[in-house]
C-alpha atoms as a PDB file:
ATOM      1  CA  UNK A   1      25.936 -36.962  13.552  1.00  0.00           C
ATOM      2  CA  UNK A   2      24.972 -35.961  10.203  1.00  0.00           C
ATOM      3  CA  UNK A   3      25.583 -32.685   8.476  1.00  0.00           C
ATOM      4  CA  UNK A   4      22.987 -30.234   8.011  1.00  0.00           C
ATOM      5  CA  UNK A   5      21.152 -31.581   5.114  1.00  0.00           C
ATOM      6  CA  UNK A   6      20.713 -27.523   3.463  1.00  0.00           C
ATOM      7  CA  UNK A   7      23.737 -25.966   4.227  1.00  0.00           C
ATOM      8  CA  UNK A   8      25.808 -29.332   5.067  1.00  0.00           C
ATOM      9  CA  UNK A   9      27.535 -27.779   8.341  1.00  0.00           C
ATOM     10  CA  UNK A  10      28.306 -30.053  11.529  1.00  0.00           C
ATOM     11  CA  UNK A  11      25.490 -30.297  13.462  1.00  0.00           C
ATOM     12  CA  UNK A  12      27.798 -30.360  16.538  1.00  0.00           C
ATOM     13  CA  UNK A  13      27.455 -29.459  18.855  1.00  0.00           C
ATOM     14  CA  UNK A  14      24.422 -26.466  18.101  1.00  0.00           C
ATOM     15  CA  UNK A  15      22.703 -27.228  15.149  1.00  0.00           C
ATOM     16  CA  UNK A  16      21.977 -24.019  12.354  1.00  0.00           C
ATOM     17  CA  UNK A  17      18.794 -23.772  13.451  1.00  0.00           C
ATOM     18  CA  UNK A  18      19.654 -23.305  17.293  1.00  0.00           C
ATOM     19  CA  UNK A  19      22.490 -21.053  16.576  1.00  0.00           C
ATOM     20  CA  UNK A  20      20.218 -18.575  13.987  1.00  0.00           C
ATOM     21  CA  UNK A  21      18.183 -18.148  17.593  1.00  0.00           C
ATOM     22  CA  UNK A  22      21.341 -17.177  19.006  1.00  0.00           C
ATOM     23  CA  UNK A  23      22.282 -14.614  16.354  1.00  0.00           C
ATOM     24  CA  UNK A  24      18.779 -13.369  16.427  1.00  0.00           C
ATOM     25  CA  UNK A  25      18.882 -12.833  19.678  1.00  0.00           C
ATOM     26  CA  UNK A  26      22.021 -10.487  19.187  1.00  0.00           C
ATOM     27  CA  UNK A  27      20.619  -8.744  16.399  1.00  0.00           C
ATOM     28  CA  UNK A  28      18.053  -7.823  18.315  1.00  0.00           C
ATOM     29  CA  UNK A  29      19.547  -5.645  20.820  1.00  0.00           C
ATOM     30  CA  UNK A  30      20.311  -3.605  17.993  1.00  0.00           C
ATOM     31  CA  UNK A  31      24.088  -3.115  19.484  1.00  0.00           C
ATOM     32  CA  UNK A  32      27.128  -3.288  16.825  1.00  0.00           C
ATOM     33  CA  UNK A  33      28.093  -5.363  15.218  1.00  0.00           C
ATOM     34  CA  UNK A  34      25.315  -7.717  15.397  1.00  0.00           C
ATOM     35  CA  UNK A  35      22.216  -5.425  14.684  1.00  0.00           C
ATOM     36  CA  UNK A  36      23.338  -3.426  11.731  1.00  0.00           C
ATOM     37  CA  UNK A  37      24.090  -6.758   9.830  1.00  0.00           C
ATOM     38  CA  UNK A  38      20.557  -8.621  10.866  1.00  0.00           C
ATOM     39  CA  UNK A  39      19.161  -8.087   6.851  1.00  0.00           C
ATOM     40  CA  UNK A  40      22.545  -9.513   5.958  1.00  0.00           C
ATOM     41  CA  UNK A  41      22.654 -12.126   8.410  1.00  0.00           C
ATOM     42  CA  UNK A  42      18.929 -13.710   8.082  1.00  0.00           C
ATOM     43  CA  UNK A  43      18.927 -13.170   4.151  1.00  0.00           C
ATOM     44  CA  UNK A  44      22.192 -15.532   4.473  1.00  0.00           C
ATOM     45  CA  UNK A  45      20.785 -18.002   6.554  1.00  0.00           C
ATOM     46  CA  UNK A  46      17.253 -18.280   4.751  1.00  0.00           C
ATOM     47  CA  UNK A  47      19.216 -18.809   1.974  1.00  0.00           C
ATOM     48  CA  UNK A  48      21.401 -21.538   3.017  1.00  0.00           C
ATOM     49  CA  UNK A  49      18.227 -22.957   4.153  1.00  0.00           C
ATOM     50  CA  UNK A  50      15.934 -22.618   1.338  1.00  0.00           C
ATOM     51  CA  UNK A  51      12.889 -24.724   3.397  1.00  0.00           C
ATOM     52  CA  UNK A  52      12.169 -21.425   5.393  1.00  0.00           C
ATOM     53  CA  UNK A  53      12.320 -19.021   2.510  1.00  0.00           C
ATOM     54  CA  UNK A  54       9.154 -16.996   2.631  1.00  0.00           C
ATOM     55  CA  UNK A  55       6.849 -16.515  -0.100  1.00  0.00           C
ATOM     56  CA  UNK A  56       9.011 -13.912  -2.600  1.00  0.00           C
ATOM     57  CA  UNK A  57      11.348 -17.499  -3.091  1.00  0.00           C
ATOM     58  CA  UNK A  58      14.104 -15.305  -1.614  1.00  0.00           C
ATOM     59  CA  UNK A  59      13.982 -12.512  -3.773  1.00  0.00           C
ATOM     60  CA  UNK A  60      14.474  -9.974  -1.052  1.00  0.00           C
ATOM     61  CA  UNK A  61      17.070 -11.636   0.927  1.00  0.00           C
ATOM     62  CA  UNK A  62      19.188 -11.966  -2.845  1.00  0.00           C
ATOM     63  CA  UNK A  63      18.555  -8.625  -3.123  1.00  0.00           C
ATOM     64  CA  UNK A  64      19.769  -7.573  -0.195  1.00  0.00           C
ATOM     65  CA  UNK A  65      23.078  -9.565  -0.774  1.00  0.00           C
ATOM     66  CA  UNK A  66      23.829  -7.952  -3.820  1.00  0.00           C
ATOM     67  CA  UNK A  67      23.122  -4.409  -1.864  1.00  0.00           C
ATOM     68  CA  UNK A  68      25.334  -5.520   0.498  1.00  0.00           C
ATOM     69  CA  UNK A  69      28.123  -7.018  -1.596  1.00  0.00           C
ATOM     70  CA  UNK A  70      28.352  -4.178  -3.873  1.00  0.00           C
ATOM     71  CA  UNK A  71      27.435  -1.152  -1.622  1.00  0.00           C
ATOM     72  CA  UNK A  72      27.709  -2.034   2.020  1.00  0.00           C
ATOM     73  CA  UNK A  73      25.443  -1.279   4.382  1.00  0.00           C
ATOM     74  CA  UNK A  74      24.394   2.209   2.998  1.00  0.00           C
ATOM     75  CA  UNK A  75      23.139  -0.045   0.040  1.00  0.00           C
ATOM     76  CA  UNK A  76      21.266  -2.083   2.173  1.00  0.00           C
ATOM     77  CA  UNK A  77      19.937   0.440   3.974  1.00  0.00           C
ATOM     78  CA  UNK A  78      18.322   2.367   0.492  1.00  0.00           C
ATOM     79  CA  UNK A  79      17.081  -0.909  -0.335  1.00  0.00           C
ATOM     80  CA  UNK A  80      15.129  -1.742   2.636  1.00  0.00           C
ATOM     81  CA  UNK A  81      13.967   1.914   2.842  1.00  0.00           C
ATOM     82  CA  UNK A  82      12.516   1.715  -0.581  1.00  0.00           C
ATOM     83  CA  UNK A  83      10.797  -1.488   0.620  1.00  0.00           C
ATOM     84  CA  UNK A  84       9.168  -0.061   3.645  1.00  0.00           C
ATOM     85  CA  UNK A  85       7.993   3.138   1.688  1.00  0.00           C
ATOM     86  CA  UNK A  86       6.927   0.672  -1.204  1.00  0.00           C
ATOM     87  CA  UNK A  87       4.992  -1.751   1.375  1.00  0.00           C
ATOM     88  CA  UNK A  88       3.022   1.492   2.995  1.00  0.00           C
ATOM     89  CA  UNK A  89      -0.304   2.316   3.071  1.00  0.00           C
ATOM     90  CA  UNK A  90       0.583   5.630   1.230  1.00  0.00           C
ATOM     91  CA  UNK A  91       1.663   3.268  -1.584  1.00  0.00           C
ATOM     92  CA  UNK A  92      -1.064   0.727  -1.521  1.00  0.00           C
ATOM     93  CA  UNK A  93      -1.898   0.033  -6.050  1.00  0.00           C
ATOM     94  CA  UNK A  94       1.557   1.342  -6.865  1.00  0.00           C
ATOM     95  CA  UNK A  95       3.975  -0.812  -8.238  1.00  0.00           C
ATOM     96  CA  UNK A  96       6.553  -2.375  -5.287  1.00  0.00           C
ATOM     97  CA  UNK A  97       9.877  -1.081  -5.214  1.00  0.00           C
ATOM     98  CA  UNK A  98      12.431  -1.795  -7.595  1.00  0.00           C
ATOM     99  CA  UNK A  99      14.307  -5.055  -6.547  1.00  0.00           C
ATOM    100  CA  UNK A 100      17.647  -5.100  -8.643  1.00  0.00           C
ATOM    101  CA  UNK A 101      17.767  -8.740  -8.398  1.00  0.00           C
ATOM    102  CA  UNK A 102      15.530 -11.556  -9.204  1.00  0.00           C
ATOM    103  CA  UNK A 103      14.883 -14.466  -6.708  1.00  0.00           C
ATOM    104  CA  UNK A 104      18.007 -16.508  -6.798  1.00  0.00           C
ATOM    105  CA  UNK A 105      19.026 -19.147  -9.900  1.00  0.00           C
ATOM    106  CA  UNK A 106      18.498 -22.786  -9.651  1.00  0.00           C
ATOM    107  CA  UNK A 107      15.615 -22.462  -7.251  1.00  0.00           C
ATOM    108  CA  UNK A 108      14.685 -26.294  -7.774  1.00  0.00           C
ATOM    109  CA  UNK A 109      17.543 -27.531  -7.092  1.00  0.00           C
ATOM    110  CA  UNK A 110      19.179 -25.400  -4.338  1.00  0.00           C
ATOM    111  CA  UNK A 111      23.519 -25.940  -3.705  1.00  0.00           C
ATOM    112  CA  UNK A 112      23.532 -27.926  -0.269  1.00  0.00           C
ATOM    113  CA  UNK A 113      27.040 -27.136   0.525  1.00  0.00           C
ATOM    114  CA  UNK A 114      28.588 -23.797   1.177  1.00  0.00           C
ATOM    115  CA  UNK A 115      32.322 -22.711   1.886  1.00  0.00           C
ATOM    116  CA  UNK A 116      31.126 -20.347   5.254  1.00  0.00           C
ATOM    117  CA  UNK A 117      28.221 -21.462   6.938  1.00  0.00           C
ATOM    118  CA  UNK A 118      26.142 -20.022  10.348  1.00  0.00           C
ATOM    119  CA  UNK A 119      28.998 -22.217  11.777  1.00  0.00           C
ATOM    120  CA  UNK A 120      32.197 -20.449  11.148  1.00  0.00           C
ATOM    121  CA  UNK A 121      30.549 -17.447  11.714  1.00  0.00           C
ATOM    122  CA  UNK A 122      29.704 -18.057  15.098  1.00  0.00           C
ATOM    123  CA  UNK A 123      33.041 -19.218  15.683  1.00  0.00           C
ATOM    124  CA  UNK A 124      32.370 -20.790  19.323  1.00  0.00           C
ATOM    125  CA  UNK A 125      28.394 -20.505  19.235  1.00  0.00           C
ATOM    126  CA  UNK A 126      28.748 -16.949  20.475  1.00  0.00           C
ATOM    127  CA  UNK A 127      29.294 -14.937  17.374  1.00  0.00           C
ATOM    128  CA  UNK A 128      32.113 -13.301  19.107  1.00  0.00           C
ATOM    129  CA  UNK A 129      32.027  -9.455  17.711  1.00  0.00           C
ATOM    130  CA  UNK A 130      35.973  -9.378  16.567  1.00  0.00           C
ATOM    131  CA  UNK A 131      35.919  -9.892  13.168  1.00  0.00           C
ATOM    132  CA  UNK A 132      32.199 -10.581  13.006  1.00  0.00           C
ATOM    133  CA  UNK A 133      31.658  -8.348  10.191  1.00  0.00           C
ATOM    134  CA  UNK A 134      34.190  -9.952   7.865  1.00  0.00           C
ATOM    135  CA  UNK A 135      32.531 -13.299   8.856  1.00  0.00           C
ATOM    136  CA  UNK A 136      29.500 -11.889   7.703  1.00  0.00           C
ATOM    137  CA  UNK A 137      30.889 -10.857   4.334  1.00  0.00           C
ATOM    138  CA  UNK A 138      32.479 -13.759   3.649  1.00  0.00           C
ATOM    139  CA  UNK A 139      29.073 -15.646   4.807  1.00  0.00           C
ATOM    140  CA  UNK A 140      27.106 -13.462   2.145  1.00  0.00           C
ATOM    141  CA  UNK A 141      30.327 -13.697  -0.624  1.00  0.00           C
ATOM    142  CA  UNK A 142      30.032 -17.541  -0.385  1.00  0.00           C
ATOM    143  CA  UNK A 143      25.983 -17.552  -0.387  1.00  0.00           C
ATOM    144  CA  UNK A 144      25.725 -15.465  -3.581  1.00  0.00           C
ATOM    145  CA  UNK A 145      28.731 -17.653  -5.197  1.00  0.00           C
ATOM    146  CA  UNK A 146      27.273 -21.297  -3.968  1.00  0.00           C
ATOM    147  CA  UNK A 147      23.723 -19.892  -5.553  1.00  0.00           C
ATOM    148  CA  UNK A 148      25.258 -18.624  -9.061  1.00  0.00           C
END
């Protein structure tokens, strides 16, 4: 079977696509370690799979890897916070919030090959939780370096 043609992970025996429903599923129950990471987690896989980037080109899910990578989760936390306030009705003709970091480099021609992919961070397909958030952080730490 051949690799994922974005990220170039197996495709056996889950492909990315089925095992981001898997993680999302996780995430969603809001329990540790899964839920505190989901920014982290979907900005990663959006941008290993540039085709479902939304409309910003990725600018928010960069951003949030740089929060992540160089403040943790408290980072990540301000930075989404600023984005709700920003995108409220309160807000609505003021400028949006300050996002440190453009969309990211090389947008027409995207890497297709990362060092950690959706793969070896689920491990067996079930994103086991020890050691999931180092996973993570080397999933975002190889993201932000494939994309640089």
């Amino acid at each position: 079977m051949e690799p994922c043609a974005e990220c170039g992970a197996p495709r056996n025996p889950r492909s990315c696509d089925e095992l981001f429903q898997s993680l999302l599923a996780l995430d969603h129950a809001r329990q540790a370690p899964w839920g505190p990471l989901h920014g982290v987690s979907v900005s990663c896989f959006l941008l290993q799979h540039p085709s479902q980037l939304p409309a910003d080109d990725g600018a928010m899910a960069w951003a949030l890897l740089h929060a992540y990578l160089e403040g943790g989760l408290d980072e990540v936390n301000q930075l989404v916070g600023r984005a709700r306030r920003g995108n409220s009705h309160r807000a609505k003709g003021k400028p949006s919030p300050d996002v440190r970091h453009t969309a990211p480099p090389h947008r027409d021609a995207p890497p297709s090959r990362f060092s950690v992919t959706i793969h070896d961070v689920a491990v067996d397909g079930s994103f086991p939780s020890a050691e999931f958030t180092e996973r993570v952080q080397a999933w975002a730490a190889a993201t932000v370096d494939a994309w640089s």
